[in-house]
N, C-alpha and C. Protein backbone atom coordinates (compact mmCIF):
# COMPACT_ATOMS: atom_id res chain seq x y z
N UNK A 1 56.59 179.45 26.28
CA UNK A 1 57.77 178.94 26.96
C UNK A 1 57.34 178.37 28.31
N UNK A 2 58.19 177.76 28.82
CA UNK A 2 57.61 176.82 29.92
C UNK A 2 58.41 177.65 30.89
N UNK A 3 57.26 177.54 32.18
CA UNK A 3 57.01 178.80 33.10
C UNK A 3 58.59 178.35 34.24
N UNK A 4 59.12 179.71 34.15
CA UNK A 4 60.49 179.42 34.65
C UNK A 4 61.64 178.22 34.24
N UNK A 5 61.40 177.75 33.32
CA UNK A 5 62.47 177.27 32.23
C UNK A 5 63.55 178.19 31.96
N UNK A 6 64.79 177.79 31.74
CA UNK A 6 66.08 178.62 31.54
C UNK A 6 66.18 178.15 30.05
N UNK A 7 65.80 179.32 28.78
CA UNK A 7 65.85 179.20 27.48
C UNK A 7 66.85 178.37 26.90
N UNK A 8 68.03 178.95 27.77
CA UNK A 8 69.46 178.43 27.46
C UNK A 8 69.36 176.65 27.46
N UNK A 9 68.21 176.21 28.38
CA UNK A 9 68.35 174.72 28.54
C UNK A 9 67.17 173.93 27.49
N UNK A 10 66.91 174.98 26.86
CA UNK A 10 65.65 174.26 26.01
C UNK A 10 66.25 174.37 24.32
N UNK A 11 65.59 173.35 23.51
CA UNK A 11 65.72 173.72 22.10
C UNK A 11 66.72 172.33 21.47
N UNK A 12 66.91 172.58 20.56
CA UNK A 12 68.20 171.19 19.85
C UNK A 12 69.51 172.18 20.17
N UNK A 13 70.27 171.29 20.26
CA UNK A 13 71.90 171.84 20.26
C UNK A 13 72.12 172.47 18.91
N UNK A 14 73.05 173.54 19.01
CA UNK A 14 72.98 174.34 17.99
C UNK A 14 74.58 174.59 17.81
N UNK A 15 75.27 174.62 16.46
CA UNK A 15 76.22 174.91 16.13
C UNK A 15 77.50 176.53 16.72
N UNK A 16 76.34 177.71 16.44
CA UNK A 16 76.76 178.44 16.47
C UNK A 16 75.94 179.05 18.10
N UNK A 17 76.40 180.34 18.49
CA UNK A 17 76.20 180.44 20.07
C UNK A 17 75.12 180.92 19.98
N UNK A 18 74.02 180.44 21.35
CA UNK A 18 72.51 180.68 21.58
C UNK A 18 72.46 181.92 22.06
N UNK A 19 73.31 183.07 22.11
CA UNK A 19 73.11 184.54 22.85
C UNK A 19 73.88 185.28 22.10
N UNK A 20 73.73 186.54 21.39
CA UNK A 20 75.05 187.48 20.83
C UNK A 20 74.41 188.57 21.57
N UNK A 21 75.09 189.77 21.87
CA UNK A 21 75.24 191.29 22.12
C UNK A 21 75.87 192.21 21.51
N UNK A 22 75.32 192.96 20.93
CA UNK A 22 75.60 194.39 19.87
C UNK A 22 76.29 193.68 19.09
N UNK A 23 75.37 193.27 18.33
CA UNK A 23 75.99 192.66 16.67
C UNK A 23 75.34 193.41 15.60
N UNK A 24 75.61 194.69 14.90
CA UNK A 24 75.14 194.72 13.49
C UNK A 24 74.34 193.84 12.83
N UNK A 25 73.71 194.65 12.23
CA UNK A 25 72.86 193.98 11.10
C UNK A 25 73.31 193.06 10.11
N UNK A 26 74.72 193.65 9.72
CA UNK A 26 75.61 193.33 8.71
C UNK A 26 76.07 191.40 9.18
N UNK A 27 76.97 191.74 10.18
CA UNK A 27 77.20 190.52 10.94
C UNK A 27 76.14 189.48 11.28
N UNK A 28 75.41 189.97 11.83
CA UNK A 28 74.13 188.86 11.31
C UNK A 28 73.33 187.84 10.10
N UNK A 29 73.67 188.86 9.32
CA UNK A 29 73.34 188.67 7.72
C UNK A 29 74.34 187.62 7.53
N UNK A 30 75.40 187.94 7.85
CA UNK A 30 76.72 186.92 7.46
C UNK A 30 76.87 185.66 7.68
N UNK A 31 76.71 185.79 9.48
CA UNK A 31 76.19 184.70 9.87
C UNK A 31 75.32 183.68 9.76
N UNK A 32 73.97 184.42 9.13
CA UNK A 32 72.80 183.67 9.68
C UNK A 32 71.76 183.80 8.31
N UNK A 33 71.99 184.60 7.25
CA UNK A 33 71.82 185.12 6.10
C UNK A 33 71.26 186.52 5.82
N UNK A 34 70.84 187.21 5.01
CA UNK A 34 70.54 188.15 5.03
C UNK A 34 68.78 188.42 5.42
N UNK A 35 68.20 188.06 5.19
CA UNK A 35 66.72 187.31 5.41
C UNK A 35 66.72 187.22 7.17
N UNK A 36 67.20 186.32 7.48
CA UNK A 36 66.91 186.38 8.75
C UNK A 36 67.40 187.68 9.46
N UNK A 37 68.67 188.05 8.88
CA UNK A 37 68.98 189.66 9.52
C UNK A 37 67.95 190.94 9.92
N UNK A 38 67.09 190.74 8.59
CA UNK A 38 66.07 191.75 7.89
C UNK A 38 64.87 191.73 8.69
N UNK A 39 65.16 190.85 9.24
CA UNK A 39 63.59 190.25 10.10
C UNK A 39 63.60 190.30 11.62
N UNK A 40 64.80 190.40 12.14
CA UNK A 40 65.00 190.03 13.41
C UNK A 40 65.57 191.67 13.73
N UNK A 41 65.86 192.51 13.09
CA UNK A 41 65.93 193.79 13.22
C UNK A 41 64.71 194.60 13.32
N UNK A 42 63.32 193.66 12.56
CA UNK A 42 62.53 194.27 12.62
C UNK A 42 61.32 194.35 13.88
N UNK A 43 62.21 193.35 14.93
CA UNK A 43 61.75 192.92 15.58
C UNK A 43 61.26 193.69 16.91
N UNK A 44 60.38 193.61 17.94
CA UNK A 44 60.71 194.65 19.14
C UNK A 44 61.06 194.18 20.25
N UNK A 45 61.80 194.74 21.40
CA UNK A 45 62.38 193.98 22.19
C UNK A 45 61.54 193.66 23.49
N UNK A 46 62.46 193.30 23.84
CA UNK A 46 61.47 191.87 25.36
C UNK A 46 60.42 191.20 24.99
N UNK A 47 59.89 190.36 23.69
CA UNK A 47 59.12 189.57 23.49
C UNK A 47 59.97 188.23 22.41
N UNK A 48 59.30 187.28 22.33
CA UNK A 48 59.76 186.15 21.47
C UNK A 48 59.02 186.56 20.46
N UNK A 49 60.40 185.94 19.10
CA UNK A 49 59.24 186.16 17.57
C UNK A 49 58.66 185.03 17.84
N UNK A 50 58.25 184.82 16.62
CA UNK A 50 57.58 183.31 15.77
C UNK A 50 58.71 182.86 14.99
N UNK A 51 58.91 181.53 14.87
CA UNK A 51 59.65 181.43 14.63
C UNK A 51 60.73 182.19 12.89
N UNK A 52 61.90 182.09 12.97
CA UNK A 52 62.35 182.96 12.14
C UNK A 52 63.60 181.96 11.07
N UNK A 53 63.69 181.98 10.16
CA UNK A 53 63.90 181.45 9.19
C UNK A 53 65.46 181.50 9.07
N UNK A 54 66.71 180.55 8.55
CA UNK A 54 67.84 180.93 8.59
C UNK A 54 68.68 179.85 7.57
N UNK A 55 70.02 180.03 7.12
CA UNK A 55 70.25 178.69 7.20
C UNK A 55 70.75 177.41 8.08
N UNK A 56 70.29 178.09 9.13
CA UNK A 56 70.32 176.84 10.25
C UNK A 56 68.81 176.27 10.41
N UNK A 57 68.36 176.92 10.34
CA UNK A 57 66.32 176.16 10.24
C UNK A 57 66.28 176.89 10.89
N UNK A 58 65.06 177.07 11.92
CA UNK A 58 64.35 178.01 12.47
C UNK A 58 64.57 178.08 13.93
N UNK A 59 64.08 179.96 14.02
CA UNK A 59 64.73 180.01 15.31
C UNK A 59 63.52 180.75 15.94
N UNK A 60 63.45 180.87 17.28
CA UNK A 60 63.05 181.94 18.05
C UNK A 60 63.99 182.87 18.89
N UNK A 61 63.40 184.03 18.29
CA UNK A 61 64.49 184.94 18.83
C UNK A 61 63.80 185.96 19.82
N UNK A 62 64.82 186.24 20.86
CA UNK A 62 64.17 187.29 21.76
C UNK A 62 65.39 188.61 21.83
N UNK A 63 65.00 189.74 21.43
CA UNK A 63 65.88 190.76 21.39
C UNK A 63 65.45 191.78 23.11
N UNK A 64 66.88 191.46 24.02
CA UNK A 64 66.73 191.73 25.08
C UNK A 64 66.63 193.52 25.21
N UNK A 65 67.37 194.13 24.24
CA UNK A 65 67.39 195.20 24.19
C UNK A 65 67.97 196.11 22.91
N UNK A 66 66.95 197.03 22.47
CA UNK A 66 68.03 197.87 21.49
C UNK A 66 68.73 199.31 21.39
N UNK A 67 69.70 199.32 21.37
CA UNK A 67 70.40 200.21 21.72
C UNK A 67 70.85 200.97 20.27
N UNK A 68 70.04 201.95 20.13
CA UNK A 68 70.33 203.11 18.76
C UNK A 68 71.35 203.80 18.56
N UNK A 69 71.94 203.92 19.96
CA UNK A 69 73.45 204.76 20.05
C UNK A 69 74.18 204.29 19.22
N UNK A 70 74.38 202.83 18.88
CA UNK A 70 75.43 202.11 18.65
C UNK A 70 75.56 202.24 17.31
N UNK A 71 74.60 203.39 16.75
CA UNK A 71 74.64 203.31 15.32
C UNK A 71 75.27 204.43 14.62
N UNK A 72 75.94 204.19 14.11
CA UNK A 72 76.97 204.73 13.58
C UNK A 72 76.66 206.14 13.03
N UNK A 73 77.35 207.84 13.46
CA UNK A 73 76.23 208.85 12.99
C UNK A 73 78.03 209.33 11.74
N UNK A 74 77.27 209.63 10.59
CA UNK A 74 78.76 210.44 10.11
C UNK A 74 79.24 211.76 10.27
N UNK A 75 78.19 212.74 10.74
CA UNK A 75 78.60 214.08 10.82
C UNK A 75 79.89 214.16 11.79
N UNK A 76 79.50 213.80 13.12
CA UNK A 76 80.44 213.43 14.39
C UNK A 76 81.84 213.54 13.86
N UNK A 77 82.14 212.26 12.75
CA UNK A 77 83.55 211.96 12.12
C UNK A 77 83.95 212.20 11.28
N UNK A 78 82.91 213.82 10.00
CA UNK A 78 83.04 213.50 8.92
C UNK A 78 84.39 214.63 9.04
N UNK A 79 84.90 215.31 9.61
CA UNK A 79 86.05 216.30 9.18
C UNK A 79 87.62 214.58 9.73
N UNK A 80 87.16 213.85 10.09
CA UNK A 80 88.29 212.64 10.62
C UNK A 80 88.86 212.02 9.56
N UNK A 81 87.28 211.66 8.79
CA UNK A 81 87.19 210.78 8.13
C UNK A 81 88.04 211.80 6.03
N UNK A 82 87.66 212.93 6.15
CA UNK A 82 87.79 213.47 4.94
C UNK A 82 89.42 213.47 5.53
N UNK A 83 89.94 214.31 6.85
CA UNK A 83 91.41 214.12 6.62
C UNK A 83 92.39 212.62 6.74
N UNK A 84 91.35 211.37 6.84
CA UNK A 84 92.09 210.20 6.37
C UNK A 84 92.80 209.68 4.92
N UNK A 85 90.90 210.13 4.48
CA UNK A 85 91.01 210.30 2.51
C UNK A 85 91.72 211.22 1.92
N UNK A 86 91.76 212.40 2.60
CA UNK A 86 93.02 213.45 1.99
C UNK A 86 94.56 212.85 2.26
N UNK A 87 94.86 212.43 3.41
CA UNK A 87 96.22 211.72 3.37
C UNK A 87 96.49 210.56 2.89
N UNK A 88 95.34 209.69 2.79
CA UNK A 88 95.55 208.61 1.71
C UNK A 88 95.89 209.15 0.51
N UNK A 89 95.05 210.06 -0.60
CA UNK A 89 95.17 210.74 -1.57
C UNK A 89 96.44 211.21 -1.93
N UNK A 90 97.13 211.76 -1.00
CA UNK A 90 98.39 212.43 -0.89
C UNK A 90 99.31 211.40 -0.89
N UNK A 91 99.51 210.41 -0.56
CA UNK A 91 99.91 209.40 -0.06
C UNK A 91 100.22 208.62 -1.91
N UNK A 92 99.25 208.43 -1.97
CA UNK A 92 98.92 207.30 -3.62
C UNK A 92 99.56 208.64 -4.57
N UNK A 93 99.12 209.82 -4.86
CA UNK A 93 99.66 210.81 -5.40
C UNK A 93 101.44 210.66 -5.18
N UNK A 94 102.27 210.59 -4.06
CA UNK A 94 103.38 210.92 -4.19
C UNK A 94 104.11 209.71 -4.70
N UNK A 95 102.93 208.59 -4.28
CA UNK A 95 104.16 206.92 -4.83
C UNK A 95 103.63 207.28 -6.28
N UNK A 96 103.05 207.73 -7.07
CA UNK A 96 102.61 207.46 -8.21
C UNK A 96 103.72 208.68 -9.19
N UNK A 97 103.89 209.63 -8.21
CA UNK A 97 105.01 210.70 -8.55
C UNK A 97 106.24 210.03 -9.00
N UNK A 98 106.88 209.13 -7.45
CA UNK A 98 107.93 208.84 -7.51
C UNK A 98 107.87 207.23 -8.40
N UNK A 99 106.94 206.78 -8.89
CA UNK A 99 107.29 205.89 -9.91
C UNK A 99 107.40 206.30 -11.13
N UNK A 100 106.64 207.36 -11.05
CA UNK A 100 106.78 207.91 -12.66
C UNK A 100 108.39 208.82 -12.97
N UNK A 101 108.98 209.09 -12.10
CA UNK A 101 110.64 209.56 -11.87
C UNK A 101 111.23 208.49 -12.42
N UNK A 102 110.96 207.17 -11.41
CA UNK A 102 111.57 206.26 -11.39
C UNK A 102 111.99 205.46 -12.94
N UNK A 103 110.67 205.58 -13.32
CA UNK A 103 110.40 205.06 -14.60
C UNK A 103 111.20 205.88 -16.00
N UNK A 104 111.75 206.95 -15.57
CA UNK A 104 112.17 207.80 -16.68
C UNK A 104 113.88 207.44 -16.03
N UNK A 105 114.34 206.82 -15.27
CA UNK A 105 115.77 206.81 -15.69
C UNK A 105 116.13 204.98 -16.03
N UNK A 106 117.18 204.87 -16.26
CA UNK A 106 117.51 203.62 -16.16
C UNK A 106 119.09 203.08 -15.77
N UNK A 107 118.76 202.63 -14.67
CA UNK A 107 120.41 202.18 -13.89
C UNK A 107 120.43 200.94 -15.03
N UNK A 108 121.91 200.57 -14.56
CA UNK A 108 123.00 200.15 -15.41
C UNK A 108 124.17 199.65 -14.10
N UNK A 109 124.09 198.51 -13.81
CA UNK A 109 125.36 198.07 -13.04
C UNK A 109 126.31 197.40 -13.69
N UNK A 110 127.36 197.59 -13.98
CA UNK A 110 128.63 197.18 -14.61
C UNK A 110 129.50 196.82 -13.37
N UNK A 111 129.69 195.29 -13.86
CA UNK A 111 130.32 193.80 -13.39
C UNK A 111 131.72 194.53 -13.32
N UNK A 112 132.40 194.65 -12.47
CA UNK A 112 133.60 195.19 -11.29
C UNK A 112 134.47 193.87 -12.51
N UNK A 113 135.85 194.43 -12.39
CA UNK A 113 136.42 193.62 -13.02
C UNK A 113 137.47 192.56 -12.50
């Protein structure tokens, strides 16, 4: 890179934005394909890759920092997360109750004379 150059001012104009922060792996993939996701995760931070493959053509990427916190742990949420699925459960259980009620009678409106 050219010595005190602002990155931001170098390169071809590019469609999508030249900087993201705490983006998933996932979101990346989406963006940019899965391939380049796979690669740029594998990357270490404060250095430039070589260039990296996408369907935009090729990039150099510099990962300013990585932050592990941000990764999602399940123990933390798992009693949150089981009483969401239990009230969903409960939830689909009682409409499935009350259609099956529903289903065993049959109204009848008779035209008022």
């Amino acid at each position: 890179m050219l010595s005190g150059a602002d990155w931001k001012s170098l390169g071809d104009p590019f469609i999508q934005k030249r900087s993201y922060a705490a983006v998933p792996e996932r979101e990346v993939g989406r963006l940019f394909g899965p391939e380049f996701a796979a690669a740029i995760f594998k990357l270490d931070a404060e250095t430039w890759s070589a260039p990296v493959g996408s369907a935009f053509g090729l990039h150099l990427v510099r990962i300013e920092a990585i932050d592990n916190s941000a990764q999602a742990r399940f123990e933390p949420i798992r009693a949150e997360v089981l009483a969401a699925w239990q009230d969903e459960q409960r939830s689909d259980a009682k409409r499935d109750a009350l259609d099956n009620l529903i289903g065993k009678y049959e109204v009848v409106v008779e035209n008022e004379p």
